[in-house]
N, C-alpha and C. Protein backbone atom coordinates (compact mmCIF):
# COMPACT_ATOMS: atom_id res chain seq x y z
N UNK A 1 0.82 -1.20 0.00
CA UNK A 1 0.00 0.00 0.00
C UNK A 1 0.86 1.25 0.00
N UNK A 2 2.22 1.00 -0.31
CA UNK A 2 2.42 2.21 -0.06
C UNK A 2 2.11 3.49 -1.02
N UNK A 3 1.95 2.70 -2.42
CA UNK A 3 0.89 3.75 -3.11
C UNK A 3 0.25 4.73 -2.78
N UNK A 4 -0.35 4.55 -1.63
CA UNK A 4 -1.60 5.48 -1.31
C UNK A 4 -1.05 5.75 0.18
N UNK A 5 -0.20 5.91 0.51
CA UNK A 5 1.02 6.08 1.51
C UNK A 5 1.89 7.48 1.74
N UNK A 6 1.17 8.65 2.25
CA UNK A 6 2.29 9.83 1.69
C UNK A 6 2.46 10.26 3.68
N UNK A 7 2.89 11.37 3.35
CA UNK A 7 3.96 11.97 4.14
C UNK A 7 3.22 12.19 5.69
N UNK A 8 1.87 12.12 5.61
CA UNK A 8 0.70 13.07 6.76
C UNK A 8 0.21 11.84 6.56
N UNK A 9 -0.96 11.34 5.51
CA UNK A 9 -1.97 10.74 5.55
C UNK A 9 -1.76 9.31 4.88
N UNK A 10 -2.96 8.41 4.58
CA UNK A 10 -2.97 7.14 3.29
C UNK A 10 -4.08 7.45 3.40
N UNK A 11 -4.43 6.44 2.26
CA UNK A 11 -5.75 6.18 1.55
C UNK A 11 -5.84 4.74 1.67
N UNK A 12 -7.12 4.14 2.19
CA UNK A 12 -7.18 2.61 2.38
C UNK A 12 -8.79 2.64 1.93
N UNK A 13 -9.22 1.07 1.72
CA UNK A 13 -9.93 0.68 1.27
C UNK A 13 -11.00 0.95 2.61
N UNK A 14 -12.36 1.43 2.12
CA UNK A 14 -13.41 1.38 3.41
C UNK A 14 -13.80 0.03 3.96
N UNK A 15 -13.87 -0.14 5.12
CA UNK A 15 -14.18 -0.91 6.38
C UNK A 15 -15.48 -0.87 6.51
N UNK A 16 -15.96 -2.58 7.14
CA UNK A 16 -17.35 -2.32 7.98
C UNK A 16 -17.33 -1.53 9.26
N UNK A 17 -16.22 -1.09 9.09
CA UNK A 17 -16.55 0.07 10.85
C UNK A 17 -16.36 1.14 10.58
N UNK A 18 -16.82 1.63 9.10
CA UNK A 18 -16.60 2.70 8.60
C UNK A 18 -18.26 3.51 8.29
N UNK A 19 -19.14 2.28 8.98
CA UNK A 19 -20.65 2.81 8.67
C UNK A 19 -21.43 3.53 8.72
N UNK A 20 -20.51 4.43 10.47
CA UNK A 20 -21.39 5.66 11.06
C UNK A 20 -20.85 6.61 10.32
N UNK A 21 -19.63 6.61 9.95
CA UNK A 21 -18.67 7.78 9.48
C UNK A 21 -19.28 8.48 7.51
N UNK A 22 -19.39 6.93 7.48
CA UNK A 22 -20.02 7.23 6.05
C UNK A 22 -21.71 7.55 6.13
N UNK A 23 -22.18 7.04 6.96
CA UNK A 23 -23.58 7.30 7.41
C UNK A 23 -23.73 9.14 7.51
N UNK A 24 -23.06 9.61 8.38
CA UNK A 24 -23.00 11.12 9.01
C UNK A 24 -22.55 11.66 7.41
N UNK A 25 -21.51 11.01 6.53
CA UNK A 25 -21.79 12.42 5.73
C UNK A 25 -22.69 12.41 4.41
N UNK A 26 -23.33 10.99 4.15
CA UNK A 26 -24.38 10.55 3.65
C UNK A 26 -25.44 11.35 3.42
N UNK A 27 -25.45 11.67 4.88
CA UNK A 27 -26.76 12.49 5.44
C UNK A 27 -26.44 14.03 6.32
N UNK A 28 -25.61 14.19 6.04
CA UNK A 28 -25.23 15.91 6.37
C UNK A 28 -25.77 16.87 5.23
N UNK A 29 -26.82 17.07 5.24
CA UNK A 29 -27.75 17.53 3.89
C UNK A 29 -26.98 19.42 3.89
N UNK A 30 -26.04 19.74 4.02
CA UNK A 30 -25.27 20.69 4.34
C UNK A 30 -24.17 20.31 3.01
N UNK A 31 -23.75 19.05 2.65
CA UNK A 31 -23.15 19.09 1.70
C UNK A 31 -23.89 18.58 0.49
N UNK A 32 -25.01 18.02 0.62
CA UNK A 32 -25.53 17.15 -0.44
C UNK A 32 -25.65 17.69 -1.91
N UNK A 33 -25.49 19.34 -1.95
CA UNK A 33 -25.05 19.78 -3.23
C UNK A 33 -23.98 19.37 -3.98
N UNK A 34 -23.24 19.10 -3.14
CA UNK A 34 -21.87 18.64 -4.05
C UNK A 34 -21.59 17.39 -4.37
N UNK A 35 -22.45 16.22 -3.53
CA UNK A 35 -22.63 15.01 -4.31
C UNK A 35 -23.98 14.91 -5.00
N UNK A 36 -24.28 15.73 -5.63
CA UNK A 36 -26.18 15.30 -6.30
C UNK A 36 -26.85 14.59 -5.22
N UNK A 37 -26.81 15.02 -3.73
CA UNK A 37 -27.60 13.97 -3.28
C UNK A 37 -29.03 14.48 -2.97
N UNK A 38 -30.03 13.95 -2.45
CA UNK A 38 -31.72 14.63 -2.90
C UNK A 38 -31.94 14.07 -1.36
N UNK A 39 -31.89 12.70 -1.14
CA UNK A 39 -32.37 12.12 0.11
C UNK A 39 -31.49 10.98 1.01
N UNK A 40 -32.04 11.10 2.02
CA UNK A 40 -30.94 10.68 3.46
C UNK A 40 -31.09 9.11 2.81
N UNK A 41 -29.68 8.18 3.46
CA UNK A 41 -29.58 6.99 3.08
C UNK A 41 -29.83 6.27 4.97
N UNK A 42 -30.36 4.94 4.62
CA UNK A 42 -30.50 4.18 5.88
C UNK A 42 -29.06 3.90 6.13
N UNK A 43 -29.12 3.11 7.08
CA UNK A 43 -27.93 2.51 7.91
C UNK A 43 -27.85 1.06 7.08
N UNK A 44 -28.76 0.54 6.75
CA UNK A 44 -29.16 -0.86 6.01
C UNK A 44 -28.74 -0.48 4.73
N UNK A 45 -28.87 0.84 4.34
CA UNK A 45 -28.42 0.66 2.22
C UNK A 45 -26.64 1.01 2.73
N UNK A 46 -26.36 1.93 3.49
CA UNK A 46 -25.14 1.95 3.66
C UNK A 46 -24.03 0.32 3.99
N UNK A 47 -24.39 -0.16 5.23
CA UNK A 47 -23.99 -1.20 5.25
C UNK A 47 -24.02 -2.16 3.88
N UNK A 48 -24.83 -2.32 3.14
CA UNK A 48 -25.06 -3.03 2.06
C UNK A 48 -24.08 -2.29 1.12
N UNK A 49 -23.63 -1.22 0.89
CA UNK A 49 -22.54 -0.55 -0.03
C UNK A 49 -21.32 -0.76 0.57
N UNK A 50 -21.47 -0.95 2.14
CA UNK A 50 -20.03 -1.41 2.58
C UNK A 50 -19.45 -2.98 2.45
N UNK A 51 -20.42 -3.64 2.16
CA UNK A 51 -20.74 -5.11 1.98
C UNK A 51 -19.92 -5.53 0.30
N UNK A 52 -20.50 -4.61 -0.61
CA UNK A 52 -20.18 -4.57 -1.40
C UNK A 52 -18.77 -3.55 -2.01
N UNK A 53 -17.96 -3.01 -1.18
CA UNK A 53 -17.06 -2.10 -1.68
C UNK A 53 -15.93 -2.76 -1.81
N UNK A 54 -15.53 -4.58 -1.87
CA UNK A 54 -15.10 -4.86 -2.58
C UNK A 54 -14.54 -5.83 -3.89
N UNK A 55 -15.76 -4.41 -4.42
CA UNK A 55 -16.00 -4.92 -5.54
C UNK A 55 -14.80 -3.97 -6.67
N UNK A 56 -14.32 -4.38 -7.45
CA UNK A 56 -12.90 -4.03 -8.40
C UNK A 56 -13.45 -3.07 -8.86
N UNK A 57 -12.99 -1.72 -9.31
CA UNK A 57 -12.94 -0.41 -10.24
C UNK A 57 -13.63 -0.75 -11.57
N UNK A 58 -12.99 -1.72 -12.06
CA UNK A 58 -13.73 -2.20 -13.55
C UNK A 58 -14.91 -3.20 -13.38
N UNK A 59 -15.40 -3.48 -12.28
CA UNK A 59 -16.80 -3.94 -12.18
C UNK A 59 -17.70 -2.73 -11.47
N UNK A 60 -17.57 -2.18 -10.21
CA UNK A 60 -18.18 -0.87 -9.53
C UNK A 60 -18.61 -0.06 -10.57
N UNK A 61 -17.24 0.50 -11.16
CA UNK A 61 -16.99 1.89 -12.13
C UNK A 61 -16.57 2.96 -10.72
N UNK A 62 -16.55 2.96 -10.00
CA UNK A 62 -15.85 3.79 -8.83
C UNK A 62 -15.07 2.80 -7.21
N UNK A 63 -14.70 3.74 -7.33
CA UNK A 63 -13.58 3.37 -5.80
C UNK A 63 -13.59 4.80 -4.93
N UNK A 64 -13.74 4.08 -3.57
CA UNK A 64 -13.95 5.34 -3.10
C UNK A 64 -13.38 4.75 -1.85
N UNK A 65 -12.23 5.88 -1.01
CA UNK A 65 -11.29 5.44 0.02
C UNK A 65 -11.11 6.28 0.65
N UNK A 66 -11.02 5.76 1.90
CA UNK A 66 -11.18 6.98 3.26
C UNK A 66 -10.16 7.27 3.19
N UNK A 67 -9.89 8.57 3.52
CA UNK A 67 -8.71 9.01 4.41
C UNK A 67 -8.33 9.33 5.85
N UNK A 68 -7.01 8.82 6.32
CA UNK A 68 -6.87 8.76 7.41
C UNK A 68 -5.34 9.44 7.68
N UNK A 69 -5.06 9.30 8.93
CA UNK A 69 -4.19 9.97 9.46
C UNK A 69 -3.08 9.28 9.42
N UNK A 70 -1.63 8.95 9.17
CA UNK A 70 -0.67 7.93 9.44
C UNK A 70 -0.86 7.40 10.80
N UNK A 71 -1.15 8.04 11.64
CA UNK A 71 -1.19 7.64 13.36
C UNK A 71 -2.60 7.04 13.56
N UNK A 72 -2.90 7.03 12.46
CA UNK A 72 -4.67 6.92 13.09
C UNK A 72 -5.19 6.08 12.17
N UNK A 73 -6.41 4.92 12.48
CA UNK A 73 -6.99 4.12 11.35
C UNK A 73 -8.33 5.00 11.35
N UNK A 74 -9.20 6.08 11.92
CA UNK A 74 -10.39 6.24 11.50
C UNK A 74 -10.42 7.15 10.44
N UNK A 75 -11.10 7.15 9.48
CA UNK A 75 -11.27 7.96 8.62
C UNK A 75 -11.68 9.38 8.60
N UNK A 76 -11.46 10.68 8.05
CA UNK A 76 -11.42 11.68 8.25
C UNK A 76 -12.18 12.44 7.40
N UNK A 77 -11.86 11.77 6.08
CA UNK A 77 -12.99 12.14 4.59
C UNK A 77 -12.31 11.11 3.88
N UNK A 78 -13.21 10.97 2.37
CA UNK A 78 -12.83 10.30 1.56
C UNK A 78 -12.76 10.83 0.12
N UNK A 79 -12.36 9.90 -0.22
CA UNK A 79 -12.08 10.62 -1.50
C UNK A 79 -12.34 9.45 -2.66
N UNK A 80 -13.22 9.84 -3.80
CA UNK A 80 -13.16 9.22 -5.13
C UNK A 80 -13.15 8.98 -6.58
N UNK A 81 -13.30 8.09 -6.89
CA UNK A 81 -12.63 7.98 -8.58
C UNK A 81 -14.46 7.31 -8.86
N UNK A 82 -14.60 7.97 -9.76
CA UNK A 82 -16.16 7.56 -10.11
C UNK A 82 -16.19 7.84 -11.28
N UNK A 83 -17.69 7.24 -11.52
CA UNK A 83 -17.82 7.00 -13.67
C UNK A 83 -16.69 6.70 -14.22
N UNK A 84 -15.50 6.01 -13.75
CA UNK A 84 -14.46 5.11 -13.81
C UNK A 84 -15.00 4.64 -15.55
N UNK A 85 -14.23 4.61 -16.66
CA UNK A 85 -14.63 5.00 -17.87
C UNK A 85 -13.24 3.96 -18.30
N UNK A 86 -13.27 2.55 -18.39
CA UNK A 86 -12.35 2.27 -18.52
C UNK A 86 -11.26 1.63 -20.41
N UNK A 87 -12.67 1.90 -21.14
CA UNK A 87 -12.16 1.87 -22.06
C UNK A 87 -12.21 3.62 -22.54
N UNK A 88 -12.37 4.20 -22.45
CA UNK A 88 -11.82 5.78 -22.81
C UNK A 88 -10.86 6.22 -21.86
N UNK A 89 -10.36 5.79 -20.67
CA UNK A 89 -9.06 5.61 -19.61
C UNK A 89 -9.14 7.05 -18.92
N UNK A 90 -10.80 7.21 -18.19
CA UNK A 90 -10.88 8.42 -17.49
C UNK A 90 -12.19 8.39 -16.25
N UNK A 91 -11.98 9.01 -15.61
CA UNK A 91 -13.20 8.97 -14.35
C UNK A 91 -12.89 10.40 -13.75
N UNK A 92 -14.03 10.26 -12.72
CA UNK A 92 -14.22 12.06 -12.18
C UNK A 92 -13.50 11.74 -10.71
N UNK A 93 -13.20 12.50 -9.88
CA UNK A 93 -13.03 12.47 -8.60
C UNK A 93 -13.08 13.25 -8.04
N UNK A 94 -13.62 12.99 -6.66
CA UNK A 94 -14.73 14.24 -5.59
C UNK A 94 -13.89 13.64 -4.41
N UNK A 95 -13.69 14.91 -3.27
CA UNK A 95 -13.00 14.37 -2.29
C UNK A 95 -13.79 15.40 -1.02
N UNK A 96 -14.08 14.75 0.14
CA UNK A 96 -14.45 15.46 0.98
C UNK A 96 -13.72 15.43 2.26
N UNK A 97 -13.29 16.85 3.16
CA UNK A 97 -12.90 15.93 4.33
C UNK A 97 -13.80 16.23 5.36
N UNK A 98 -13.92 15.58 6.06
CA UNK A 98 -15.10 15.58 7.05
C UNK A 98 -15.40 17.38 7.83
N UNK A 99 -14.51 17.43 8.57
CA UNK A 99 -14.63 18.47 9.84
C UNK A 99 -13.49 19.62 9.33
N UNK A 100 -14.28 20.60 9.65
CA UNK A 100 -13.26 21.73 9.64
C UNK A 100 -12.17 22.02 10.23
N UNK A 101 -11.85 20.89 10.99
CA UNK A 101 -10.37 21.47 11.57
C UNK A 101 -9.39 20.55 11.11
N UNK A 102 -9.99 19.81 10.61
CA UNK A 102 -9.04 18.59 9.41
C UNK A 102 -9.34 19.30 8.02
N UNK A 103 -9.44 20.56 7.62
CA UNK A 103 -9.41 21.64 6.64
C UNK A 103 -8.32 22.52 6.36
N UNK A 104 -7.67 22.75 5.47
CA UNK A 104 -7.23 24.14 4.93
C UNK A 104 -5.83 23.66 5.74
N UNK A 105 -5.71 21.96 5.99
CA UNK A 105 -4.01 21.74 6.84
C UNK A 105 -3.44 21.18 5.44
N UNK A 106 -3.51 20.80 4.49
CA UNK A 106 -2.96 20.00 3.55
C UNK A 106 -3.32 18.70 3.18
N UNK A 107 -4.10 18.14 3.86
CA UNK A 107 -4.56 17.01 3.89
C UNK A 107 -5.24 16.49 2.67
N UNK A 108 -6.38 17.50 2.31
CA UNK A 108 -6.55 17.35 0.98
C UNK A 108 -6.12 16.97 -0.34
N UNK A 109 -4.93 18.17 -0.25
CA UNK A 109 -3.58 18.35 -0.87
C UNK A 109 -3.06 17.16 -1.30
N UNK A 110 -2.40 16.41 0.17
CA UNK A 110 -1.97 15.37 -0.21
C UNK A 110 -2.86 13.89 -0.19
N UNK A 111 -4.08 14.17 -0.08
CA UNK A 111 -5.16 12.95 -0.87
C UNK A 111 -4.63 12.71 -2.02
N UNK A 112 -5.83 14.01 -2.71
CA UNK A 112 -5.69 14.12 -4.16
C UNK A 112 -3.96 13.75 -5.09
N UNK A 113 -2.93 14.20 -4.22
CA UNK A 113 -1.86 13.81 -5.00
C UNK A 113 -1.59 12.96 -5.24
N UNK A 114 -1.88 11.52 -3.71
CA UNK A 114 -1.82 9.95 -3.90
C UNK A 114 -3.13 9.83 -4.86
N UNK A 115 -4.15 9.93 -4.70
CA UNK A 115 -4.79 9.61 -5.81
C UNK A 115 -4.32 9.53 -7.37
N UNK A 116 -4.65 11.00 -7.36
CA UNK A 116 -3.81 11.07 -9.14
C UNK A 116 -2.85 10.39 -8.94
N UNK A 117 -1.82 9.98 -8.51
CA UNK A 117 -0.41 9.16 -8.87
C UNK A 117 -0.96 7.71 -9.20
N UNK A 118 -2.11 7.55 -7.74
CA UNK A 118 -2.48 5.76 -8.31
C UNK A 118 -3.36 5.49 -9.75
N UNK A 119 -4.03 6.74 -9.77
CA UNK A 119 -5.13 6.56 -10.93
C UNK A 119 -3.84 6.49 -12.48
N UNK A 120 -2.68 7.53 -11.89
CA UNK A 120 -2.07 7.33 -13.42
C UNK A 120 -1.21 6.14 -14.11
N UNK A 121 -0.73 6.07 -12.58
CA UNK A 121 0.16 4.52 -12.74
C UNK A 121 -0.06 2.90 -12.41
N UNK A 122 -0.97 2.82 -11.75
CA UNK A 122 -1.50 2.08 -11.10
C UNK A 122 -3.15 1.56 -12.41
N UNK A 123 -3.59 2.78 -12.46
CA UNK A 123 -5.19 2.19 -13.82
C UNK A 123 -4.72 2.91 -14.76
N UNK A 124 -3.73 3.34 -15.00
CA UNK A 124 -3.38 3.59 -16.49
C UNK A 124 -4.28 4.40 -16.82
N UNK A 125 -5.45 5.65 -15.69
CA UNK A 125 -5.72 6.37 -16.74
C UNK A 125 -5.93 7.74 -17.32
N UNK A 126 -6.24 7.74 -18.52
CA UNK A 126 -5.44 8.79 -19.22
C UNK A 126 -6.12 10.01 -18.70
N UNK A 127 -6.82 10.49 -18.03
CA UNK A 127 -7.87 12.08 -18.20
C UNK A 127 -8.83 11.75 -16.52
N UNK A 128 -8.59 12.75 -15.71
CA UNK A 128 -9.29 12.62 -14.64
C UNK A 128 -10.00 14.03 -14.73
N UNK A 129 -11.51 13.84 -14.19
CA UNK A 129 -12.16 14.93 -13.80
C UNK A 129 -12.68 15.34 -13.10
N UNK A 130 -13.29 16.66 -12.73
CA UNK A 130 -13.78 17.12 -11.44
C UNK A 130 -14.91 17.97 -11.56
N UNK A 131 -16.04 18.06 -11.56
CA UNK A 131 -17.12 19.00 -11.43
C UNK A 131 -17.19 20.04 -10.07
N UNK A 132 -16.99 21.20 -10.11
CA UNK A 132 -16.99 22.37 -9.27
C UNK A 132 -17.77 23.30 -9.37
N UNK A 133 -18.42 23.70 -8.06
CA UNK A 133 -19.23 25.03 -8.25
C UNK A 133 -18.34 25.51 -8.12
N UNK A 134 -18.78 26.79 -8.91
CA UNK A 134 -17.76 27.86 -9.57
C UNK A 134 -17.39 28.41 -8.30
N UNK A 135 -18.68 28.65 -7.38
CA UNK A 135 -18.48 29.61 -6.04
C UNK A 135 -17.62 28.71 -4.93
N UNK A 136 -17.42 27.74 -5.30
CA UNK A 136 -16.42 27.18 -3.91
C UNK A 136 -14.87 26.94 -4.58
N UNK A 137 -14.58 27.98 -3.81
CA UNK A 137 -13.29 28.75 -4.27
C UNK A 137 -12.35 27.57 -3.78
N UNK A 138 -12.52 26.88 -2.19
CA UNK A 138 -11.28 25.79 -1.94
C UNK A 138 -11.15 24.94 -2.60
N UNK A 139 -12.17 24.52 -3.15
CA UNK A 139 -11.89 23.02 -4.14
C UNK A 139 -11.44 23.99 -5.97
N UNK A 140 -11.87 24.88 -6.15
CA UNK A 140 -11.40 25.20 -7.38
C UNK A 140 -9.94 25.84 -7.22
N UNK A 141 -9.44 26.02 -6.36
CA UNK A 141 -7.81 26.24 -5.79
C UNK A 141 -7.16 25.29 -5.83
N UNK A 142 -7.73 24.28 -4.97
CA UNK A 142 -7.28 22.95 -4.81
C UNK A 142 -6.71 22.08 -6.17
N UNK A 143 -7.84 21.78 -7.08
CA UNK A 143 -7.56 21.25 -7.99
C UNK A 143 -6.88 21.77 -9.58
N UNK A 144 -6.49 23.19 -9.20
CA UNK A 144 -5.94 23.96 -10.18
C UNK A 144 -4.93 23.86 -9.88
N UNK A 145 -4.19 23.65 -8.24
CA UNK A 145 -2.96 23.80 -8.08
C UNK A 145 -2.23 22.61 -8.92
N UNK A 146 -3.01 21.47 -8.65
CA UNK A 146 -2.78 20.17 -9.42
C UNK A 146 -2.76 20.07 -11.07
N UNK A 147 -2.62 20.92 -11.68
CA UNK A 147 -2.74 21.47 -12.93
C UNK A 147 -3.95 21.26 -13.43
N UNK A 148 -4.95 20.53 -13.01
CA UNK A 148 -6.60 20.34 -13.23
C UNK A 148 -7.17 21.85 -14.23
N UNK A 149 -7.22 21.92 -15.53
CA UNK A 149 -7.88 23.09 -16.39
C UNK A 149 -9.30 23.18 -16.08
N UNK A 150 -9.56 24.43 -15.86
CA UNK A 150 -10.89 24.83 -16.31
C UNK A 150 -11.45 24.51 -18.02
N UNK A 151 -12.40 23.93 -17.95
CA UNK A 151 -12.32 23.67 -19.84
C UNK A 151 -14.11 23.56 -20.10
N UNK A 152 -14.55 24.14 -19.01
CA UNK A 152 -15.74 25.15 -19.50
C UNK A 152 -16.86 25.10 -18.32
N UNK A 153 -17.67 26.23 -18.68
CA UNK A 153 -18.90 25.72 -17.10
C UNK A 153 -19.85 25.68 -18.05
N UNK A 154 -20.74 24.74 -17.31
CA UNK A 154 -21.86 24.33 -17.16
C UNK A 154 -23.17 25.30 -16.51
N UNK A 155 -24.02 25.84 -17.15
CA UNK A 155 -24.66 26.88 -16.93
C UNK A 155 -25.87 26.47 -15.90
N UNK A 156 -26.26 27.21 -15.31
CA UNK A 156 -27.13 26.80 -14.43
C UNK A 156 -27.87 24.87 -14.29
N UNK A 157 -26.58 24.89 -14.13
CA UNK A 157 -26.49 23.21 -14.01
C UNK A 157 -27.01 22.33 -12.64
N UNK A 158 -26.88 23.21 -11.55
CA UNK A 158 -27.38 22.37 -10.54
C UNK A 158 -28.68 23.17 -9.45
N UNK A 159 -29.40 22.67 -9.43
CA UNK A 159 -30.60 23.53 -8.92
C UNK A 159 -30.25 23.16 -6.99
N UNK A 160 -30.27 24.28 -6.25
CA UNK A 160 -29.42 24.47 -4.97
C UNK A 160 -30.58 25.82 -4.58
N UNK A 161 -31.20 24.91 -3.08
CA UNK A 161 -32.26 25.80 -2.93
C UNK A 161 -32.87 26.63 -3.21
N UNK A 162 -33.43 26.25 -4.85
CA UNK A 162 -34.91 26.92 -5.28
C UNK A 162 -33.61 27.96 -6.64
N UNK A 163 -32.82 27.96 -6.36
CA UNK A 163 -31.46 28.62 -7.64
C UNK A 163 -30.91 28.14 -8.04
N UNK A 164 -30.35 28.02 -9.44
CA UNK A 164 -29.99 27.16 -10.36
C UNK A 164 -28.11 27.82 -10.41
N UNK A 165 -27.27 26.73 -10.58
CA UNK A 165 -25.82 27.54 -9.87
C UNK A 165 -25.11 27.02 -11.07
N UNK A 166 -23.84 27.52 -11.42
CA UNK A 166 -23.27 26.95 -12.73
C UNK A 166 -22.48 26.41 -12.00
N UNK A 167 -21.62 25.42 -13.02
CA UNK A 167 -20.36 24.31 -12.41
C UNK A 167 -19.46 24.41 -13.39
N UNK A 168 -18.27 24.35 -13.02
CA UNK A 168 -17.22 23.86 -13.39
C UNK A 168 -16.79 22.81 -14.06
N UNK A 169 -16.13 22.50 -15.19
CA UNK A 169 -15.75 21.10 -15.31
C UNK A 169 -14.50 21.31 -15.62
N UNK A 170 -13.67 20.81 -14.94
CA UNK A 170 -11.83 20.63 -14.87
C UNK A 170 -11.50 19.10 -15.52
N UNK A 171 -10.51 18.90 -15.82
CA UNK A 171 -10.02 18.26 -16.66
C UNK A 171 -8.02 18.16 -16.55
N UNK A 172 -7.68 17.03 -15.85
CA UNK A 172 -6.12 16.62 -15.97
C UNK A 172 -5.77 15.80 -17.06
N UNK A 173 -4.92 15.81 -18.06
CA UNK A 173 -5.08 14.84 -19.11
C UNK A 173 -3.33 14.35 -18.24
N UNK A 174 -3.24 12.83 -18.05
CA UNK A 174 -2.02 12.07 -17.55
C UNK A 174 -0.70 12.87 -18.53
N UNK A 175 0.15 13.12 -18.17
CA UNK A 175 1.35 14.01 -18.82
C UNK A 175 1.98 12.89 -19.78
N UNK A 176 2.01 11.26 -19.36
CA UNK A 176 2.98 10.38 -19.46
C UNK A 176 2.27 9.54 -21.01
């Protein structure tokens, strides 16, 4: 694992004792704009996705892996590779970290960097992407620093209490 192994944090595969953690941000309807989500999930469909998470990238079409602390096994946020696109050699990835004081330390930072490294060398693939509201400036920082292009928005694309908000779509094409 040391793939997903950096300097602060790793990235590991989710756990059945990962149920409340994924449960709470499931249902923190505070972020549910940024995953399309509409309605709260049980404890029973969750467990049943944890039942099933492992299942391979090219059967799922996503992977999705907590992050944690080097000192620590509980997870903090996660982060993933979704619509996993494996004969065009591209997928999107969304990363959240839980709590604000595990924010704005680097952590993110260095998710996303083990990520992209495993997605490029590891699945071979070629083009990763990211959908962003335009107005959330940390994640459109974030993933620009990573050379991630702006390569066009999406016009009143996501309807966000009763207002319709444009998005972002970024785009890394693998250098190699």
């Amino acid at each position: 694992m040391v793939t997903l192994r950096g300097q602060n944090i790793y990235l590991r595969a989710l756990e059945p004792d990962d149920l409340e953690f994924v449960y709470s941000i499931e249902n923190d309807e505070s972020i549910w704009e940024v995953s399309n989500t509409q309605t709260p999930y049980s404890r029973f469909l969750i467990r049943q996705y944890l039942e099933n998470a492992h299942q391979d990238i090219y059967e799922a079409k996503q992977l999705r892996l907590a992050i944690c602390k080097n000192q620590d096994f509980s997870a903090i946020g996660l982060i993933d590779l979704f619509d996993f696109d494996p004969k065009n050699n591209r997928a999107g990835v969304g990363i959240l970290i839980k709590d604000s004081k595990n924010r704005n330390s680097g952590i993110g930072s260095e998710a996303l960097d083990l990520l992209i490294h495993y997605a490029f060398s590891k699945l071979n693939v070629h083009q990763l992407y990211a959908n962003i509201d335009i107005e959330n400036e940390v994640s459109l920082t974030l993933f620009t620093n990573f050379g991630f292009q702006n390569i066009g928005i999406k016009k009143q694309w996501n309807l966000v209490n009763g207002q319709y908000k444009d998005e972002a779509l970024f785009q890394l094409i693998n250098p190699s």
